[in-house]
PDB file of N, CA and C in Angstrom:
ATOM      1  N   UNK A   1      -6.897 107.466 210.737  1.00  0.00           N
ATOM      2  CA  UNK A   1      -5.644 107.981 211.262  1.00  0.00           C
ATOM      3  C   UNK A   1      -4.846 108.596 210.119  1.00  0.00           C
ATOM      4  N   UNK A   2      -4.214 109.702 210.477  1.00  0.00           N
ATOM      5  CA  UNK A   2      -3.551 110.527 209.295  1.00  0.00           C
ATOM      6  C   UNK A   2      -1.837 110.455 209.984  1.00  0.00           C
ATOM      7  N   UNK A   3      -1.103 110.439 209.472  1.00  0.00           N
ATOM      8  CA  UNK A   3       0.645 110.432 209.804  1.00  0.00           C
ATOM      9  C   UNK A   3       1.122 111.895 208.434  1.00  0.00           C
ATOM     10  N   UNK A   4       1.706 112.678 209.271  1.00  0.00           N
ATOM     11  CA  UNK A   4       2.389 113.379 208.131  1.00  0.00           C
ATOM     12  C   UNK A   4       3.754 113.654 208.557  1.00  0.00           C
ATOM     13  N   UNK A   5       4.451 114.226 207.699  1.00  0.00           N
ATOM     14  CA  UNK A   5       5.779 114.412 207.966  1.00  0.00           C
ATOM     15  C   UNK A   5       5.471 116.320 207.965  1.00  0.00           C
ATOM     16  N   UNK A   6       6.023 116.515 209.368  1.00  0.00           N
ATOM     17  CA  UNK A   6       6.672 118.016 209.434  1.00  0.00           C
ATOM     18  C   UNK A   6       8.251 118.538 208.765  1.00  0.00           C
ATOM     19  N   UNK A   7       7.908 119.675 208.287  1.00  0.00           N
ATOM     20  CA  UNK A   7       9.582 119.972 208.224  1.00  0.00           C
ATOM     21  C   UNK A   7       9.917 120.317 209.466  1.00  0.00           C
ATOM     22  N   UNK A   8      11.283 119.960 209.713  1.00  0.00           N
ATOM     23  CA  UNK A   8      11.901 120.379 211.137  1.00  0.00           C
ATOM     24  C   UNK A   8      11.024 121.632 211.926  1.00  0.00           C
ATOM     25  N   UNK A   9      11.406 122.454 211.032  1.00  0.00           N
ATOM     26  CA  UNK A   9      11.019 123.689 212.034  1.00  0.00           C
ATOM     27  C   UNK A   9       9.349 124.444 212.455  1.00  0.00           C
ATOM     28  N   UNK A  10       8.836 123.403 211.197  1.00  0.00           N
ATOM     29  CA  UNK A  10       7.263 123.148 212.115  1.00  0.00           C
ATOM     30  C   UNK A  10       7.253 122.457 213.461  1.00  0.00           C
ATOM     31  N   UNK A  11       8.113 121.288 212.881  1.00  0.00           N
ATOM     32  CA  UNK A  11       7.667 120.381 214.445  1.00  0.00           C
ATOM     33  C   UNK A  11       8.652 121.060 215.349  1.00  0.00           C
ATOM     34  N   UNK A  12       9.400 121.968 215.851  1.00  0.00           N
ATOM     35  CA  UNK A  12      10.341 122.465 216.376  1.00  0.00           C
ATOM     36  C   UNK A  12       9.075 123.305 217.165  1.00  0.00           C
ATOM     37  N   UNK A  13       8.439 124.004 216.373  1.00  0.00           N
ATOM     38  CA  UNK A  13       7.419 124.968 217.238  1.00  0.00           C
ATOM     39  C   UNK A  13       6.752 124.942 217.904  1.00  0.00           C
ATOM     40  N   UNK A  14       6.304 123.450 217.181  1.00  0.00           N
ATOM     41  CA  UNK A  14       4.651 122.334 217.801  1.00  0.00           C
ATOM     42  C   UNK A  14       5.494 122.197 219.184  1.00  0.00           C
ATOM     43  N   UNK A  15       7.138 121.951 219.449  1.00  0.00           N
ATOM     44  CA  UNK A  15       7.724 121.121 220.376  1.00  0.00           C
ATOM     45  C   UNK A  15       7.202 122.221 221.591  1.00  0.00           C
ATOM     46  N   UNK A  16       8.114 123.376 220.800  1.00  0.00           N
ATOM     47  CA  UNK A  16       8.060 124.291 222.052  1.00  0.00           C
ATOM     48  C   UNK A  16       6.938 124.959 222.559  1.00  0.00           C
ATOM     49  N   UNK A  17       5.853 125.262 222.025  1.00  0.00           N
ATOM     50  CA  UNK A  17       4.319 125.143 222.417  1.00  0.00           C
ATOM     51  C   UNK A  17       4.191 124.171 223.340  1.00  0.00           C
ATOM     52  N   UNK A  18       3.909 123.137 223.011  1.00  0.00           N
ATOM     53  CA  UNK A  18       3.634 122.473 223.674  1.00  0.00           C
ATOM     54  C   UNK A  18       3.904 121.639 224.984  1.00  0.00           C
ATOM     55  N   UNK A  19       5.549 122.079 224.688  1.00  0.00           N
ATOM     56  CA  UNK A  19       6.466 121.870 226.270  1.00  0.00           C
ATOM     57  C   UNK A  19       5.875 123.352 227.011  1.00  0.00           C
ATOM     58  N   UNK A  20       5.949 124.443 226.694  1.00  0.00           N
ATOM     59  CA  UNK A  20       5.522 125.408 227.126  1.00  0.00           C
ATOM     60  C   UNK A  20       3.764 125.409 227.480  1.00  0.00           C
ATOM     61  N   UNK A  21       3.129 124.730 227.513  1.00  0.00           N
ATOM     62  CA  UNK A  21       1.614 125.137 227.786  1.00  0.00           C
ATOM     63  C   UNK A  21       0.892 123.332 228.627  1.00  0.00           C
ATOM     64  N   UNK A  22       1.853 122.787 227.912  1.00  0.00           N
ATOM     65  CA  UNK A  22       1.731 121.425 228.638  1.00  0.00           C
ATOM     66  C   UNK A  22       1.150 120.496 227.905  1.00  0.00           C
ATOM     67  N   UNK A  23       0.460 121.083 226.773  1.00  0.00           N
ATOM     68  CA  UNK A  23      -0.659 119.749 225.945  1.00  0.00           C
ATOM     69  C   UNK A  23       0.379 119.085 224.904  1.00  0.00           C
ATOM     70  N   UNK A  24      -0.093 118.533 224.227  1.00  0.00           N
ATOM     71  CA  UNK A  24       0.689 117.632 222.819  1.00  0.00           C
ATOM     72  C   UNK A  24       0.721 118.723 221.827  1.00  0.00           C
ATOM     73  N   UNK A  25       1.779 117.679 221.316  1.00  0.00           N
ATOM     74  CA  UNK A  25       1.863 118.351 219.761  1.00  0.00           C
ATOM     75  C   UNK A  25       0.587 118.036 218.513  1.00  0.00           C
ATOM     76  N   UNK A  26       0.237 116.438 219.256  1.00  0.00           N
ATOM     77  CA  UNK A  26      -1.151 116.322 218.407  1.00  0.00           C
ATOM     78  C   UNK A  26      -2.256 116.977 218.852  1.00  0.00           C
ATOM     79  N   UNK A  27      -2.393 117.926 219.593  1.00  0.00           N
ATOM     80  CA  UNK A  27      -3.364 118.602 220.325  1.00  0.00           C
ATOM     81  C   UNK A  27      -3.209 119.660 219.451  1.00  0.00           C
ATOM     82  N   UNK A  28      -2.598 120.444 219.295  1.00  0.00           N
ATOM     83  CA  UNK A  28      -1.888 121.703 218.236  1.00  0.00           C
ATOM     84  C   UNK A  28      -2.289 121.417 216.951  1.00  0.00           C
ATOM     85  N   UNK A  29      -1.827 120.549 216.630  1.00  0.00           N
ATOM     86  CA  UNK A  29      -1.930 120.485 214.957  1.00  0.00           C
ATOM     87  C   UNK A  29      -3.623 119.705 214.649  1.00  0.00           C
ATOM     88  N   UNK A  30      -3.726 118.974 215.103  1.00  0.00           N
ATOM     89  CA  UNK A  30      -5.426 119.083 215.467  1.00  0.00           C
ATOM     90  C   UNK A  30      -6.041 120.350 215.221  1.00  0.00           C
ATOM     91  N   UNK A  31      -5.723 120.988 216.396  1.00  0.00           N
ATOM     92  CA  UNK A  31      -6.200 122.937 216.113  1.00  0.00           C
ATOM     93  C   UNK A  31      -6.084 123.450 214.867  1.00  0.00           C
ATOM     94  N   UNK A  32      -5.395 123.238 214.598  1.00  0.00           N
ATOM     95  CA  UNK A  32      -4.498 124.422 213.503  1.00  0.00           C
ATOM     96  C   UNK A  32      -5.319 123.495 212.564  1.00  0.00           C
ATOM     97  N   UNK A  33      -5.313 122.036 211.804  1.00  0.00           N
ATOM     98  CA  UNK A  33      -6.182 121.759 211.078  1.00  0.00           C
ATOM     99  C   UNK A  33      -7.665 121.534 210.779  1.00  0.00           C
ATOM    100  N   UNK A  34      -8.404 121.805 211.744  1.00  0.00           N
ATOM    101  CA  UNK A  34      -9.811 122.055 212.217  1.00  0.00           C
ATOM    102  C   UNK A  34      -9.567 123.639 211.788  1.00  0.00           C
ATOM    103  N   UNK A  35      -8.975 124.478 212.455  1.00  0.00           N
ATOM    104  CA  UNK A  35      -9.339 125.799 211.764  1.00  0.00           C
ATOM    105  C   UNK A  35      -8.700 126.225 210.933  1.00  0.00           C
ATOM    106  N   UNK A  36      -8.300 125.589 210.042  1.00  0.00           N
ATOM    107  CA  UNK A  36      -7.829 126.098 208.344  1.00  0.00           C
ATOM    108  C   UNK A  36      -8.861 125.064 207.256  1.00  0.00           C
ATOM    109  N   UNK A  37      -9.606 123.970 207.858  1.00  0.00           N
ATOM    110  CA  UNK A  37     -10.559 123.099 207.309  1.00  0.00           C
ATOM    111  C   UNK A  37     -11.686 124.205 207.528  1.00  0.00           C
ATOM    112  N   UNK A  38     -12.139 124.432 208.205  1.00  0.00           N
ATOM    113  CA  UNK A  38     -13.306 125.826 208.301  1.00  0.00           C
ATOM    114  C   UNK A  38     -13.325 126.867 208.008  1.00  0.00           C
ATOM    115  N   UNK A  39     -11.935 127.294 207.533  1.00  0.00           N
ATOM    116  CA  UNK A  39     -12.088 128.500 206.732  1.00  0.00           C
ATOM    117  C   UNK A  39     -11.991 128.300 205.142  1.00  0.00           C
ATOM    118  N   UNK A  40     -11.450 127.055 205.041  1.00  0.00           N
ATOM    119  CA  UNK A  40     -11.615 126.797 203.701  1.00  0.00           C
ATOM    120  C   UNK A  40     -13.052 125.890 203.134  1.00  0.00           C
ATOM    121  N   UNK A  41     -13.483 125.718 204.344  1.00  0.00           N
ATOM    122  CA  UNK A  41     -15.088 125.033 203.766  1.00  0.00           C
ATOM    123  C   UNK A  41     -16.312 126.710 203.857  1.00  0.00           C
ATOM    124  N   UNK A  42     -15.310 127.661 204.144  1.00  0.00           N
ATOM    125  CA  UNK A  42     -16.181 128.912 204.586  1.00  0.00           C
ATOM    126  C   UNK A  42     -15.555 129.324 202.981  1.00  0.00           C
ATOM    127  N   UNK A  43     -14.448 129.249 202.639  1.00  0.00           N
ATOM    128  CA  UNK A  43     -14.388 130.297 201.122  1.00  0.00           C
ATOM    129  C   UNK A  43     -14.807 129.313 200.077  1.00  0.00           C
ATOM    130  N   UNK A  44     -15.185 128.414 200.075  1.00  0.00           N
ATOM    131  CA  UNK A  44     -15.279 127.672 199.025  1.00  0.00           C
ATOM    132  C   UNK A  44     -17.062 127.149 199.310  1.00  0.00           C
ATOM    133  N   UNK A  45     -17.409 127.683 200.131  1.00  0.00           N
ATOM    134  CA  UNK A  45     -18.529 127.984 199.960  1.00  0.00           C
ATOM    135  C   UNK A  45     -19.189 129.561 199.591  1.00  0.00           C
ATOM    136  N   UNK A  46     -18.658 130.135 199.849  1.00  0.00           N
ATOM    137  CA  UNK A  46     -18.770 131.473 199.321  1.00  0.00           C
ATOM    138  C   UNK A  46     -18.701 131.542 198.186  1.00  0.00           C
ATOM    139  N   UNK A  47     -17.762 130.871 197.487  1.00  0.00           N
ATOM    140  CA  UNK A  47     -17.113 131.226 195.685  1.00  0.00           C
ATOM    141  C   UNK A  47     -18.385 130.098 195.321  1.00  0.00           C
ATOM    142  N   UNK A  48     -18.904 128.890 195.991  1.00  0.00           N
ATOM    143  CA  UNK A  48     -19.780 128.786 195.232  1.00  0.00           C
ATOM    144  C   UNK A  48     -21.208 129.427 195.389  1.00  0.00           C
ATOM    145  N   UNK A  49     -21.686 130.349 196.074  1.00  0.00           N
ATOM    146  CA  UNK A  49     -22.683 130.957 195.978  1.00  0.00           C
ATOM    147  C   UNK A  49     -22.282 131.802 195.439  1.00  0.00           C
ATOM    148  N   UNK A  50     -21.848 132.796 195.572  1.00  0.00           N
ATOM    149  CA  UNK A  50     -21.617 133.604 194.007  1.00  0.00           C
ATOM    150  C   UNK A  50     -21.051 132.723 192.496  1.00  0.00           C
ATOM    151  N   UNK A  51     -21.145 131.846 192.372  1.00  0.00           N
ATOM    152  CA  UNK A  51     -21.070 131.388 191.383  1.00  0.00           C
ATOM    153  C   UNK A  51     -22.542 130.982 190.773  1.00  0.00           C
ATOM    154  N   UNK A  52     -23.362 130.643 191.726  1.00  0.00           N
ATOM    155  CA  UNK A  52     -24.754 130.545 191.918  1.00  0.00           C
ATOM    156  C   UNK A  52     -25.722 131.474 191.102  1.00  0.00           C
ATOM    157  N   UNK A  53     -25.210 132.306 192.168  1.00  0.00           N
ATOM    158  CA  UNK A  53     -25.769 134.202 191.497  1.00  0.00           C
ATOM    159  C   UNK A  53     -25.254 134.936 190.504  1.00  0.00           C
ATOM    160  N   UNK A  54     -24.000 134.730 190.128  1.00  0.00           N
ATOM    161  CA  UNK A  54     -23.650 135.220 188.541  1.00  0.00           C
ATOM    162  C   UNK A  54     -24.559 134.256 187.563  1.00  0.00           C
ATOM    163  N   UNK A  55     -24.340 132.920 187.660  1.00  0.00           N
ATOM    164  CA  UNK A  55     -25.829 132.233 186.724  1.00  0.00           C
ATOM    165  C   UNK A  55     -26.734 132.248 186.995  1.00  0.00           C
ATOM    166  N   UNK A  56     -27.348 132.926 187.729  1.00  0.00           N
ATOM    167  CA  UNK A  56     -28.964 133.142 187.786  1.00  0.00           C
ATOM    168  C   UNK A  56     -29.959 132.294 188.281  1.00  0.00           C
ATOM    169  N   UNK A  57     -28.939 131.105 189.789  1.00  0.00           N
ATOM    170  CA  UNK A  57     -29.228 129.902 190.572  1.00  0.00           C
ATOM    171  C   UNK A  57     -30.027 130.657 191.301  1.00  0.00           C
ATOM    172  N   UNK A  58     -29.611 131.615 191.963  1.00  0.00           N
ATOM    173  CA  UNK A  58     -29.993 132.150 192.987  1.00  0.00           C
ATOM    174  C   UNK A  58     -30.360 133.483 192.933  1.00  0.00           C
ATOM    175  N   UNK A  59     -30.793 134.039 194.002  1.00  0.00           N
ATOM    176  CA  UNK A  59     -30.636 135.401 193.676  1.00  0.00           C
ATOM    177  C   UNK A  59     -29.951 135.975 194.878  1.00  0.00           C
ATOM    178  N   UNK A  60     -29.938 137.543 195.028  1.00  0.00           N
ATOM    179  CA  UNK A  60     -30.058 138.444 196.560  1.00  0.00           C
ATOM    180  C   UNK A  60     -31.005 139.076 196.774  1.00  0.00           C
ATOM    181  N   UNK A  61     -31.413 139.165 198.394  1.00  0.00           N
ATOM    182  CA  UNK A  61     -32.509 140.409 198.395  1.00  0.00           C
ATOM    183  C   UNK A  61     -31.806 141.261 199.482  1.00  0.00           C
ATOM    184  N   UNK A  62     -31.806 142.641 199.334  1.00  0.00           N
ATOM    185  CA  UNK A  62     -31.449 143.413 199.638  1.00  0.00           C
ATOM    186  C   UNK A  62     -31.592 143.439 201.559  1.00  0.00           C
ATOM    187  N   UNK A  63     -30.663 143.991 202.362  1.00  0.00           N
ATOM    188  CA  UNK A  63     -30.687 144.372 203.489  1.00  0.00           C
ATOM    189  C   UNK A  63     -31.798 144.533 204.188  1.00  0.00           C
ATOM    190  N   UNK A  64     -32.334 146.229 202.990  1.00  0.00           N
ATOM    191  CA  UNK A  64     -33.546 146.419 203.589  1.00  0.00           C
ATOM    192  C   UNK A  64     -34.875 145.907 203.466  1.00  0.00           C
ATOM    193  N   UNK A  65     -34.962 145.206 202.985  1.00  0.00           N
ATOM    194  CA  UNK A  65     -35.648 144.331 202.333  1.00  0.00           C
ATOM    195  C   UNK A  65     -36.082 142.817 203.700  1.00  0.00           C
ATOM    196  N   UNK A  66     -34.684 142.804 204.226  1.00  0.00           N
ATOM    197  CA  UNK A  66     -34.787 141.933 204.791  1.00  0.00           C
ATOM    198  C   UNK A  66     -34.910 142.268 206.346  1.00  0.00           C
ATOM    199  N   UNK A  67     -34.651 143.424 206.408  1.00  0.00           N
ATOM    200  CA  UNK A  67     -34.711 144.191 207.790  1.00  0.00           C
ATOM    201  C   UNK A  67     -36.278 144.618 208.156  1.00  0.00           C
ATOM    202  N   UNK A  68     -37.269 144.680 206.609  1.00  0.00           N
ATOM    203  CA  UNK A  68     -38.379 145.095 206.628  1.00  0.00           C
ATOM    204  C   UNK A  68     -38.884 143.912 206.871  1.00  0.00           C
ATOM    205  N   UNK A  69     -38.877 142.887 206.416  1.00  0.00           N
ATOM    206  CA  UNK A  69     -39.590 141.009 206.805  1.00  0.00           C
ATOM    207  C   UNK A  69     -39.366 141.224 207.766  1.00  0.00           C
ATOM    208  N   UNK A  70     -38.527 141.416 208.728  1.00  0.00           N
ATOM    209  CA  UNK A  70     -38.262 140.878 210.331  1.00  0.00           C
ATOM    210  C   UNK A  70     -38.537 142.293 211.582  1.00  0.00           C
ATOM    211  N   UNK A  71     -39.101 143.072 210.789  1.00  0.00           N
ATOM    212  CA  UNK A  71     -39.461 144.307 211.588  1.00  0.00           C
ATOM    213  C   UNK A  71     -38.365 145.503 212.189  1.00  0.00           C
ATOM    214  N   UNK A  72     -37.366 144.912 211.385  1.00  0.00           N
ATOM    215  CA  UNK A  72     -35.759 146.023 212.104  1.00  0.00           C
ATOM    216  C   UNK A  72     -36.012 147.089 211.560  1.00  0.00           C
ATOM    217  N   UNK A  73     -34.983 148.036 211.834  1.00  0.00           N
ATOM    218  CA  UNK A  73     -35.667 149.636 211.740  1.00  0.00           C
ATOM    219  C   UNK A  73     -33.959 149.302 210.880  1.00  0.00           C
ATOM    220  N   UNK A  74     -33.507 150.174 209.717  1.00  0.00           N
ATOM    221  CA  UNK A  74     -32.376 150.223 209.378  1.00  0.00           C
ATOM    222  C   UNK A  74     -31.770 151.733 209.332  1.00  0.00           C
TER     223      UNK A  74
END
């Protein structure tokens, strides 16, 4: 279980959302932290694969390259 403190005029918004659509305010902020947790497990996975490939972890292979393995026409 997590407890946080809003500033007023967050929870002011959560209020009126949610009087307006009918669900909770913990229904909302649920949302909103599920999709700012996935975009930040999406850039911070990114910065570490290119961090990967500037040291020479990994590599790339090209588009066409990969369009030619799988039979796509590019």
């Amino acid at each position: 279980m997590l407890a946080i403190r809003l500033p007023a005029e967050i929870e002011n918004r959560l209020d009126v959302l949610a009087k307006s659509t009918g669900r909770t305010k913990t229904f909302y902020a649920k949302e909103a932290i599920l999709q700012h947790l996935d975009d930040l497990e999406d850039l911070y996975l990114a910065e570490q694969r290119l961090k990967d490939i500037q040291e020479g972890r990994t590599k790339t292979i090209p588009l066409e390259e990969v369009m030619m393995n799988y039979g796509l026409e590019g």
